[in-house]
N, C-alpha and C. Protein backbone atom coordinates (compact mmCIF):
# COMPACT_ATOMS: atom_id res chain seq x y z
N UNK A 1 90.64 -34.73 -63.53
CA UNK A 1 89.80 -34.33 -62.41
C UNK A 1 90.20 -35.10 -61.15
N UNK A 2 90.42 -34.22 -60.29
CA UNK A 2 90.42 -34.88 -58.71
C UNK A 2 88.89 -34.72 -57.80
N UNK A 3 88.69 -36.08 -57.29
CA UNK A 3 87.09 -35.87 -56.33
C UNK A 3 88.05 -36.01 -55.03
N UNK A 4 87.86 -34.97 -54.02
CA UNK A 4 88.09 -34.69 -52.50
C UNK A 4 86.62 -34.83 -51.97
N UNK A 5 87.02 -35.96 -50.81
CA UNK A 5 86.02 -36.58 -49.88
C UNK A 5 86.30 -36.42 -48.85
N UNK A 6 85.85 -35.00 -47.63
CA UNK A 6 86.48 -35.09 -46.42
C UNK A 6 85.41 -35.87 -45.29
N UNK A 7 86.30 -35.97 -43.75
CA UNK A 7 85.22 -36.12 -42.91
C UNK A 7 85.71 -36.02 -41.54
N UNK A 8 85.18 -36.17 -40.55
CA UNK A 8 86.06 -36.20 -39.70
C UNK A 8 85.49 -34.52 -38.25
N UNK A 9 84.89 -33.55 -39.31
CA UNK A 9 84.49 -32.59 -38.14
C UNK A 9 83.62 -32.65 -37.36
N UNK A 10 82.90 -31.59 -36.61
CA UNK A 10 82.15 -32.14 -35.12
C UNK A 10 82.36 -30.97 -34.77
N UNK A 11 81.98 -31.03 -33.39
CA UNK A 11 81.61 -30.24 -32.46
C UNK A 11 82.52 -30.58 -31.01
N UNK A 12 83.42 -29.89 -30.75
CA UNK A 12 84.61 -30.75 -29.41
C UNK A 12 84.71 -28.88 -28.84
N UNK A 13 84.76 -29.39 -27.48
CA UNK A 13 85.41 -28.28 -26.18
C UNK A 13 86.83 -27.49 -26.62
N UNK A 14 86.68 -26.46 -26.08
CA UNK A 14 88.40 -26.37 -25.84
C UNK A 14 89.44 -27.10 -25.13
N UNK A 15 90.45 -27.25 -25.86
CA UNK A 15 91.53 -27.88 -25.36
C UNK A 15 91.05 -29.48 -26.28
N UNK A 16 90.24 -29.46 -26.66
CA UNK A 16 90.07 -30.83 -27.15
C UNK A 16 91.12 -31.05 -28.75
N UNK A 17 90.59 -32.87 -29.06
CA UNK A 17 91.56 -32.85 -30.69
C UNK A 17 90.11 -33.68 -31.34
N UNK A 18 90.48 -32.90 -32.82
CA UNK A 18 89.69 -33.41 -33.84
C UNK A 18 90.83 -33.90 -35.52
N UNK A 19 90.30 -35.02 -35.79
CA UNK A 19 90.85 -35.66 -36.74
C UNK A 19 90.40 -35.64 -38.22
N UNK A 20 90.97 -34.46 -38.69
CA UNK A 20 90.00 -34.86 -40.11
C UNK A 20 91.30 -35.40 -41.52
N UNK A 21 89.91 -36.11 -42.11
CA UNK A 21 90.94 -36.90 -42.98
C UNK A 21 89.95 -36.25 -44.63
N UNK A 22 90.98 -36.41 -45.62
CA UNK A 22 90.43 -36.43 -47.08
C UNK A 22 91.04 -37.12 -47.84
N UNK A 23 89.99 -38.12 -48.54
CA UNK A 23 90.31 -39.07 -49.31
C UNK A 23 89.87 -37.89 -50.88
N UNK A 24 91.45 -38.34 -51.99
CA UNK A 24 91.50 -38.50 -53.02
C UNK A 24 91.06 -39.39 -54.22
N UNK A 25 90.82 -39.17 -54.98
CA UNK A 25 90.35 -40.20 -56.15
C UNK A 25 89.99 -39.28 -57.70
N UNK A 26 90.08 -39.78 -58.63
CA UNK A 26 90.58 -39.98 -59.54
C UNK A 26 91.33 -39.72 -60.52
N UNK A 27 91.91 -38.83 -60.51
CA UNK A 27 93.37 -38.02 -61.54
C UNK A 27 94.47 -38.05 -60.37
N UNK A 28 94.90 -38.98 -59.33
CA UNK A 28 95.60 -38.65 -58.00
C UNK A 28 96.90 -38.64 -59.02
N UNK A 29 97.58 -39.16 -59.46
CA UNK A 29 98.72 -39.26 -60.11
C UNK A 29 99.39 -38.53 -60.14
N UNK A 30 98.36 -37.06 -60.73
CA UNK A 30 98.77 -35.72 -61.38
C UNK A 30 98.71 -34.94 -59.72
N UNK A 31 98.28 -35.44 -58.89
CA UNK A 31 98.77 -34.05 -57.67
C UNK A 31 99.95 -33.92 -57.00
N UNK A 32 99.93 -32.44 -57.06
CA UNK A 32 101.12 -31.76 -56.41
C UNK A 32 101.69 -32.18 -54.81
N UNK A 33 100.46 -31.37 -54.55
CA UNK A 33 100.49 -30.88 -53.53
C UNK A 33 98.73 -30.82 -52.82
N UNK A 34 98.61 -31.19 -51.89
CA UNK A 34 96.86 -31.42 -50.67
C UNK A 34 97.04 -30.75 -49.73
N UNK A 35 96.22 -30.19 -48.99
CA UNK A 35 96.44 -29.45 -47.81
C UNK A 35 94.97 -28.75 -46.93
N UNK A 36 94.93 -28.22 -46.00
CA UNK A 36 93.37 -27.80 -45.78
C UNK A 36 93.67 -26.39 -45.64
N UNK A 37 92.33 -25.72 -45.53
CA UNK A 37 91.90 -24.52 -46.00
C UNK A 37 90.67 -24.30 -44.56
N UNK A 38 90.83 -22.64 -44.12
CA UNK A 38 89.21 -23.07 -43.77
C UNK A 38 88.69 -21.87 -43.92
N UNK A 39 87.07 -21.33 -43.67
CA UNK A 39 86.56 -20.28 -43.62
C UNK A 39 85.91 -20.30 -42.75
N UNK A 40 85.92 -18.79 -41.89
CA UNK A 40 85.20 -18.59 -40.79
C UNK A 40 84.19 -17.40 -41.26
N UNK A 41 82.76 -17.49 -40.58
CA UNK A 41 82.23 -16.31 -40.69
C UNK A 41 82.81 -15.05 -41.23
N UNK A 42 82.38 -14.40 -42.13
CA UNK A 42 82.61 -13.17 -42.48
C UNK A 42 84.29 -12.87 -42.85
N UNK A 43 85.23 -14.26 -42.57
CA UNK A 43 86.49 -13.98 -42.88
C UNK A 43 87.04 -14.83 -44.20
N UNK A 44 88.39 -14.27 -44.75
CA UNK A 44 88.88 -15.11 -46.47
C UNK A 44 89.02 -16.40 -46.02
N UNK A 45 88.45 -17.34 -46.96
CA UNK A 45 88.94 -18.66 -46.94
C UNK A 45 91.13 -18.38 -46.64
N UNK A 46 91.50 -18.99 -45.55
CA UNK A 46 93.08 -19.39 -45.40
C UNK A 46 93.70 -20.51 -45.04
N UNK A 47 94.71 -20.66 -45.57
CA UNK A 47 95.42 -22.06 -45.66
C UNK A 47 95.65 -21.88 -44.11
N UNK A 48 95.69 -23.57 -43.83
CA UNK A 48 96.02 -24.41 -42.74
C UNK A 48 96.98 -24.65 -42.61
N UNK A 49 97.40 -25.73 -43.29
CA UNK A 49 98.46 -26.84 -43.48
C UNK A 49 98.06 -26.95 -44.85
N UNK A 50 99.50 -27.53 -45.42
CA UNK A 50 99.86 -28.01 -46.51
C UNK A 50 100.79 -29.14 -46.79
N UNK A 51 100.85 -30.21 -47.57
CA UNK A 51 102.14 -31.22 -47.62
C UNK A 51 102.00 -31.32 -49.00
N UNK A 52 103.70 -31.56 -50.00
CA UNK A 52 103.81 -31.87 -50.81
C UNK A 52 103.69 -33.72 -51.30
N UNK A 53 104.02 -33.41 -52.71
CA UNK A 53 104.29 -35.29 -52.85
C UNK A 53 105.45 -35.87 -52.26
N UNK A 54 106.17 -35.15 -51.83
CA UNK A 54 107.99 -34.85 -51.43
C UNK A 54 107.66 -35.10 -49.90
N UNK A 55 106.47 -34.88 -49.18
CA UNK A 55 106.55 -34.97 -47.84
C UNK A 55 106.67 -33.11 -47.21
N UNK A 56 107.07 -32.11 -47.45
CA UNK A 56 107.80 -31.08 -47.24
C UNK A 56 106.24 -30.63 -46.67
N UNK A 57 106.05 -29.80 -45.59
CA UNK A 57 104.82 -29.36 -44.91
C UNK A 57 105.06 -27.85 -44.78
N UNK A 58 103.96 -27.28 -44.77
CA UNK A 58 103.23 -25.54 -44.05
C UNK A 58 102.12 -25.41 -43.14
N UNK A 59 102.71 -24.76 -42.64
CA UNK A 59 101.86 -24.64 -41.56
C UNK A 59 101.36 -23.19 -41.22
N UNK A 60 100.05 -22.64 -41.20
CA UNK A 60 99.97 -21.34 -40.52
C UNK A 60 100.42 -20.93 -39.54
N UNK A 61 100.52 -19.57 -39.17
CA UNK A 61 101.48 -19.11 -37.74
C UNK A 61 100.51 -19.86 -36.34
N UNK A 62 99.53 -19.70 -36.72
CA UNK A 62 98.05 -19.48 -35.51
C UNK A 62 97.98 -21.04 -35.16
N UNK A 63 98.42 -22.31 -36.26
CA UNK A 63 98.16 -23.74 -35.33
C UNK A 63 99.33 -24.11 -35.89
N UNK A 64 100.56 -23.46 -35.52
CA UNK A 64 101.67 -24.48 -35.27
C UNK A 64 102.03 -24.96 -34.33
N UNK A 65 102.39 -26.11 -34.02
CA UNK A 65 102.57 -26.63 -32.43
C UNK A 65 101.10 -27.27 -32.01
N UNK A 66 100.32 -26.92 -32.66
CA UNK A 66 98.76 -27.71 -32.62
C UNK A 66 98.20 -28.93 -33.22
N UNK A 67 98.07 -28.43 -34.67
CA UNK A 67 97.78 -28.99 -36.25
C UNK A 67 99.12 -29.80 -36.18
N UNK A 68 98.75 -31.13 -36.96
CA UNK A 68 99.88 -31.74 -37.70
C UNK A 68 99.26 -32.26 -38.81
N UNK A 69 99.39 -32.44 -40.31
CA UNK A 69 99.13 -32.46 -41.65
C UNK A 69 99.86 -34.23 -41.53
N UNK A 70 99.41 -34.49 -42.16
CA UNK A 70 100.09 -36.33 -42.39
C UNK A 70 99.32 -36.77 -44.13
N UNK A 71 99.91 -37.57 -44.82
CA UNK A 71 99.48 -37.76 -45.82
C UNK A 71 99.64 -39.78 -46.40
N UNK A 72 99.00 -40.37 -46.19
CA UNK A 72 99.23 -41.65 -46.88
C UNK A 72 98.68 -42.40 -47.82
N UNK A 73 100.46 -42.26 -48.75
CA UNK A 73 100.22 -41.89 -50.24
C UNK A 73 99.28 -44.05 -50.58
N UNK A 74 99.49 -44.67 -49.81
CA UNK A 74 98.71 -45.89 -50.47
C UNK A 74 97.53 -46.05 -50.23
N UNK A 75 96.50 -45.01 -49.12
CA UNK A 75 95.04 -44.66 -49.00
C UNK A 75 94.52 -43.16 -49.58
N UNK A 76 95.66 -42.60 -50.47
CA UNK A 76 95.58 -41.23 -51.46
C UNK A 76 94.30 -40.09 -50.20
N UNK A 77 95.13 -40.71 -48.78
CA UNK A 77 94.29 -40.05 -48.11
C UNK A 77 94.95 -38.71 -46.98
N UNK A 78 94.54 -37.65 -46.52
CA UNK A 78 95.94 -36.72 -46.54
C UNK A 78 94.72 -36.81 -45.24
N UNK A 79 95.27 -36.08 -43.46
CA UNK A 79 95.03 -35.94 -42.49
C UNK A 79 95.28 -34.92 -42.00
N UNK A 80 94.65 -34.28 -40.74
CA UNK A 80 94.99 -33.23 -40.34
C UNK A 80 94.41 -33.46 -38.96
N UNK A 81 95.50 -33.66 -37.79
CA UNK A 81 95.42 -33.84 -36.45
C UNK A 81 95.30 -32.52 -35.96
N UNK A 82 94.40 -32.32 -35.49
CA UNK A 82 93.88 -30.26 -34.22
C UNK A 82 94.26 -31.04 -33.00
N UNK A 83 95.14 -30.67 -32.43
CA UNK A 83 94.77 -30.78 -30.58
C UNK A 83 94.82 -29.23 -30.52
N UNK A 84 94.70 -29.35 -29.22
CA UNK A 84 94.72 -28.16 -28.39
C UNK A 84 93.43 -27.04 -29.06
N UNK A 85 92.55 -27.36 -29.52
CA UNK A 85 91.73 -26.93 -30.20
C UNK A 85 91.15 -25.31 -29.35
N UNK A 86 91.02 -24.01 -30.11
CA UNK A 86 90.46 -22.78 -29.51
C UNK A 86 89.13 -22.73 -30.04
N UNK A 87 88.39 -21.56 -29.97
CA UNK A 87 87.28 -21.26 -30.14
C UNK A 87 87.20 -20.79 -31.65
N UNK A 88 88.60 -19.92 -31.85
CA UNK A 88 89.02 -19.24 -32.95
C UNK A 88 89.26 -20.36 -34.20
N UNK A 89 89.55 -21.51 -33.71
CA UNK A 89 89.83 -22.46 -34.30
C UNK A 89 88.49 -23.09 -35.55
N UNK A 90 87.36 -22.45 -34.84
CA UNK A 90 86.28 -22.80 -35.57
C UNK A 90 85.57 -21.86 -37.20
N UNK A 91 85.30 -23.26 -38.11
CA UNK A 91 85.06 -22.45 -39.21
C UNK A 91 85.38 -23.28 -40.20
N UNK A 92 84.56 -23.61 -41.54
CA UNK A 92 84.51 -24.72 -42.40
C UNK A 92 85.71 -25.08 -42.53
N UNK A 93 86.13 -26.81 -42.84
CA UNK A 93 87.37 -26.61 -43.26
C UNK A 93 87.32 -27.81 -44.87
N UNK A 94 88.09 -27.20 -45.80
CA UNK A 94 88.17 -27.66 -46.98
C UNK A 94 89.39 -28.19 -47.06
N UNK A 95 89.35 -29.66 -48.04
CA UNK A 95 90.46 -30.18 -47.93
C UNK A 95 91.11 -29.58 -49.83
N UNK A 96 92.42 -29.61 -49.66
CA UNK A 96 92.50 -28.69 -51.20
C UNK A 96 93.61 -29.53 -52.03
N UNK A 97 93.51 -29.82 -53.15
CA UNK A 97 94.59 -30.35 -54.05
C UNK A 97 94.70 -29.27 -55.19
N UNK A 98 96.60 -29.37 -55.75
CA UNK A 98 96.96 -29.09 -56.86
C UNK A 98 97.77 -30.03 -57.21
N UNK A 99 97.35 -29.57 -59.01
CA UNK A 99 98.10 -30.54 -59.58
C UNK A 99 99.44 -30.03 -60.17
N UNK A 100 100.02 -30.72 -60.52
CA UNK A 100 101.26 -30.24 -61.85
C UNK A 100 101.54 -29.16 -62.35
N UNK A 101 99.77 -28.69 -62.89
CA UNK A 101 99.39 -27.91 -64.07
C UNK A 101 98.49 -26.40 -63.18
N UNK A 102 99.09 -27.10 -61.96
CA UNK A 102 98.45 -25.73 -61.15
C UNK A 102 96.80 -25.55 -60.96
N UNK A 103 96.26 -26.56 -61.18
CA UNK A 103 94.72 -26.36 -60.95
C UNK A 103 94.47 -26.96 -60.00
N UNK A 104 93.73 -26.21 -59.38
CA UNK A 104 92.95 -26.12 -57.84
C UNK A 104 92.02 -27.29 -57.55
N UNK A 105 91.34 -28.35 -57.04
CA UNK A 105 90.55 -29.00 -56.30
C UNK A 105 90.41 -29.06 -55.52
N UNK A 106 88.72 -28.74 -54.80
CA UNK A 106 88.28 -28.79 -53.76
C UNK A 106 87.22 -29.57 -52.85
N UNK A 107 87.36 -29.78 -51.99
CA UNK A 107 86.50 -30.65 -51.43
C UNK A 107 84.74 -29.99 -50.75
N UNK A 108 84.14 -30.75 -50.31
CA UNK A 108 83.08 -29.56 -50.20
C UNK A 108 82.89 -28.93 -48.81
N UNK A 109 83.46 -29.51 -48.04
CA UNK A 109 84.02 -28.88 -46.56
C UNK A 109 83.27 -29.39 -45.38
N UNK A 110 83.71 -29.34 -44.40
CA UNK A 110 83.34 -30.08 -43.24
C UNK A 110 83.26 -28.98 -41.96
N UNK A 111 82.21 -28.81 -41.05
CA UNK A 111 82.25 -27.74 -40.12
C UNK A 111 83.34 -28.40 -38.95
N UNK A 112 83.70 -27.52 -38.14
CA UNK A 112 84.38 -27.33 -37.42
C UNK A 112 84.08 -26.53 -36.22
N UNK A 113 83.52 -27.26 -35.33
CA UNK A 113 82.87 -25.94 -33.72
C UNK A 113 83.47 -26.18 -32.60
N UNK A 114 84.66 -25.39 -31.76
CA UNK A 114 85.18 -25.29 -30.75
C UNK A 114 84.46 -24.18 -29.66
N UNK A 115 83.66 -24.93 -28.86
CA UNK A 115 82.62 -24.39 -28.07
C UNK A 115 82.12 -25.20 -26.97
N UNK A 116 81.87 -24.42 -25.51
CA UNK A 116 81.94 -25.86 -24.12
C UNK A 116 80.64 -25.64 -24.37
């Protein structure tokens, strides 16, 4: 079992940056791969960003050049820098691990509101 602990969202303007971080704990050994996720009103939960154990990153089309994903493996804690933040930008965001064995962990999510 992996427990995901995020934090870090709020309420920021456009054009602003928000920092969210998720701490890992206890099966960390066994993960793949961490990354965030988010859901907006009425739309599918979709990947953000992603980073492997390897370092290797994804990024959605919509915050590349925005989002940057960072991961440090001796606080088993993975990051996700927003600048340039839109309106569109807003909408829960979940921090997500896999392991090895391909099973999913999730965190319980943190709001996200880009609004003056």
């Amino acid at each position: 079992q992996v427990q995901l602990v995020e934090s870090g969202g709020g309420l920021v303007q456009p054009g602003g940056s928000l920092r969210l971080s998720c701490a890992a704990s206890g099966s960390i050994f066994s993960i793949y791969a961490m990354g965030w996720y988010r859901q907006a009103p009425g739309n599918q939960r979709e990947l953000v960003a992603a980073v492997t154990s390897g370092g290797s990153t994804n990024y959605a089309d919509s915050v590349k050049g925005r989002f940057t994903i960072s991961r440090d493996n001796a606080r088993n804690t993975v990051y996700l820098q927003m600048n340039s933040l839109k309106p569109e930008d807003t909408a829960v965001y979940y921090c997500h691990s896999i392991n090895l064995d391909g099973v999913d962990f999730w965190g319980q999510g943190t709001q996200v509101t880009v609004s003056s």
